[in-house]
Protein backbone atom coordinates (compact mmCIF):
# COMPACT_ATOMS: atom_id res chain seq x y z
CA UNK A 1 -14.14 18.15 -8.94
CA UNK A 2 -13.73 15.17 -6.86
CA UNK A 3 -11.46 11.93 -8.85
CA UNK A 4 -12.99 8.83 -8.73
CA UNK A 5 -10.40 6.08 -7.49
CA UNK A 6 -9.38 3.41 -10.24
CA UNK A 7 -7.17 0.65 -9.90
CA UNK A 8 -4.40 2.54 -11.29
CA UNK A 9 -4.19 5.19 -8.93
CA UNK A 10 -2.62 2.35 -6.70
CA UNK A 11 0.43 2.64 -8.14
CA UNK A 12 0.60 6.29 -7.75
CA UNK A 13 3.51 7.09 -4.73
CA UNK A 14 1.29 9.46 -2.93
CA UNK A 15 -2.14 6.47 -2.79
CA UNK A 16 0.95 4.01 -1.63
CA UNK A 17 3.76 3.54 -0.01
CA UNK A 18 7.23 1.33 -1.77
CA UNK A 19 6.90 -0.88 0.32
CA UNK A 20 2.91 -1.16 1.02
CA UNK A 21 2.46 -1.52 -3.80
CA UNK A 22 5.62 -4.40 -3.43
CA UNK A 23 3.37 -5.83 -0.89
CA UNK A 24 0.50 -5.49 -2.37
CA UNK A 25 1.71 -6.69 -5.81
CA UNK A 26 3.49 -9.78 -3.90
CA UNK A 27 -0.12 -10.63 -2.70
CA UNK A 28 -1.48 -10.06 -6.02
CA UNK A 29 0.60 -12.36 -7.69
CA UNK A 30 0.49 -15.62 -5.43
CA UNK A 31 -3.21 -15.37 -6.21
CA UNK A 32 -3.09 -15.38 -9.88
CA UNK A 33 -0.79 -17.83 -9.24
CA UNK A 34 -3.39 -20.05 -7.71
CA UNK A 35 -5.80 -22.21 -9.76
CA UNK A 36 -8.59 -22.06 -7.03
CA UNK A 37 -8.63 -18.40 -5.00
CA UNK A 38 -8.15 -19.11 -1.13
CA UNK A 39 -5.78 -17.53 1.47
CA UNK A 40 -2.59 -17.13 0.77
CA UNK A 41 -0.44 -18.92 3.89
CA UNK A 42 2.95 -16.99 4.53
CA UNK A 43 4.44 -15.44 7.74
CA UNK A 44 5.79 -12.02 8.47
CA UNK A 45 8.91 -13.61 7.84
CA UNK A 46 8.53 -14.68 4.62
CA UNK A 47 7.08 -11.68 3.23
CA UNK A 48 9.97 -9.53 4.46
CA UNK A 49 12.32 -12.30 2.90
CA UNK A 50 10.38 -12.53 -0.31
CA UNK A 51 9.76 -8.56 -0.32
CA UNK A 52 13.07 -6.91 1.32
CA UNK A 53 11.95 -5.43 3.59
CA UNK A 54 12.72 -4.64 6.95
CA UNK A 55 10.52 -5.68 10.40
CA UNK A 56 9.24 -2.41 10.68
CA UNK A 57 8.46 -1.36 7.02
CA UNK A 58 6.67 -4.37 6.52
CA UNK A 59 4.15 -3.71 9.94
CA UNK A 60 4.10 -0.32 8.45
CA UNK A 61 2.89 -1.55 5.03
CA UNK A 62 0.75 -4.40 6.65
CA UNK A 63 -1.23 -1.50 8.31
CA UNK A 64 -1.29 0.27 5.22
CA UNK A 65 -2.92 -2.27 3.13
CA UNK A 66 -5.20 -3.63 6.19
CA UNK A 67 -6.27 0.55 6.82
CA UNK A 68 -6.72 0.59 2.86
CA UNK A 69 -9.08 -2.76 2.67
CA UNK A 70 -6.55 -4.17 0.30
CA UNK A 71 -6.00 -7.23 1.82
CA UNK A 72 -7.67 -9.04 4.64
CA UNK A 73 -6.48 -11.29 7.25
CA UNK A 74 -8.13 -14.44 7.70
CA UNK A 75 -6.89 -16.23 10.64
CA UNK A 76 -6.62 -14.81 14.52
CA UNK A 77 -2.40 -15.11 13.73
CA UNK A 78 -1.26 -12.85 11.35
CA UNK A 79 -0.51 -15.66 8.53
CA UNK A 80 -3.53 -16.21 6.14
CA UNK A 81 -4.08 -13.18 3.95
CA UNK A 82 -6.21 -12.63 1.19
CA UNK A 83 -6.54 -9.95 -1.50
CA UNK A 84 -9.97 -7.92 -1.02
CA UNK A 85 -11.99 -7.10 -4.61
CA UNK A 86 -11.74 -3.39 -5.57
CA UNK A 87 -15.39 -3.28 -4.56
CA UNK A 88 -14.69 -3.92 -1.01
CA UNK A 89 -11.46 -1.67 -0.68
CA UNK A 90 -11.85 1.53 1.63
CA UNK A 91 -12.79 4.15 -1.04
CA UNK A 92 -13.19 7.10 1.30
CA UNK A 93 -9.71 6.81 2.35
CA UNK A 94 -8.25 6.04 -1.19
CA UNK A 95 -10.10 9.33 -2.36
CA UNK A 96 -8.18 11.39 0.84
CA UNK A 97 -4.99 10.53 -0.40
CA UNK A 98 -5.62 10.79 -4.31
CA UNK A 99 -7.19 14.19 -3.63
CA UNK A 100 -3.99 14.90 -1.63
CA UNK A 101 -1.75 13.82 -4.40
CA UNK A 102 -3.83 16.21 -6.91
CA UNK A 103 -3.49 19.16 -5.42
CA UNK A 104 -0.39 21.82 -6.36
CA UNK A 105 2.69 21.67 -4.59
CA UNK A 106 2.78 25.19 -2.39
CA UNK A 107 6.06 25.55 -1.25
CA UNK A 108 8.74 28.07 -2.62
CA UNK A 109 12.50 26.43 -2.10
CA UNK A 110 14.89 27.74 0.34
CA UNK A 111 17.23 30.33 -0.80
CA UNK A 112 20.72 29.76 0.11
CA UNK A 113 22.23 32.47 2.32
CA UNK A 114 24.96 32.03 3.82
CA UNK A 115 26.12 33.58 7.33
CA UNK A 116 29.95 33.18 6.49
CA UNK A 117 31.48 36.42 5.35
């Protein structure tokens, strides 16, 4: 039986990433923030200052969210972003990794042996 991605599965660690949901929830909040929806202005810089994160986490969870659909850029630099409706997200790719987070873990733990005797 195949799940059907919701909104909450976002916040599920296997559909995202720490630093991809902080991100994503930054994003989310400058536009409820706004009084009229249009792109939110702020450089790599800022969102690592405002999110914590380092250079190369946030390029990884830029190309998370872009891969995703989640957000959009909307300028040729990298500095206008705006939040894509759920209808618009990449659902094919959401449902890969919520299947992938459904399924049973498989591996048996390590016993400890020891070669010292």
């Amino acid at each position: 039986m195949e799940i059907k991605f919701q909104l909450f599965h976002l916040y599920n660690k296997k559909v995202l990433s720490h630093g991809a949901f902080r991100l994503y929830r930054l994003f989310l909040d400058l536009e409820a923030a706004q009084a009229q929806p249009h792109p939110i202005k702020a450089t790599r810089g800022l969102l690592g200052g405002f999110t914590g994160l380092s250079e190369n986490s946030l390029k990884a969870a830029i190309a998370e969210l872009l891969d995703l659909g989640l957000v959009v850029i909307k300028s040729e630099r990298p500095s206008l972003w705006q939040v894509n409706p759920p209808d618009k997200f990449n659902h094919e790719a959401l449902a890969r990794l919520i299947a992938q987070g459904t399924e049973p873990a498989t591996t048996e733990p390590d016993s400890a042996q020891s070669d010292a005797k």
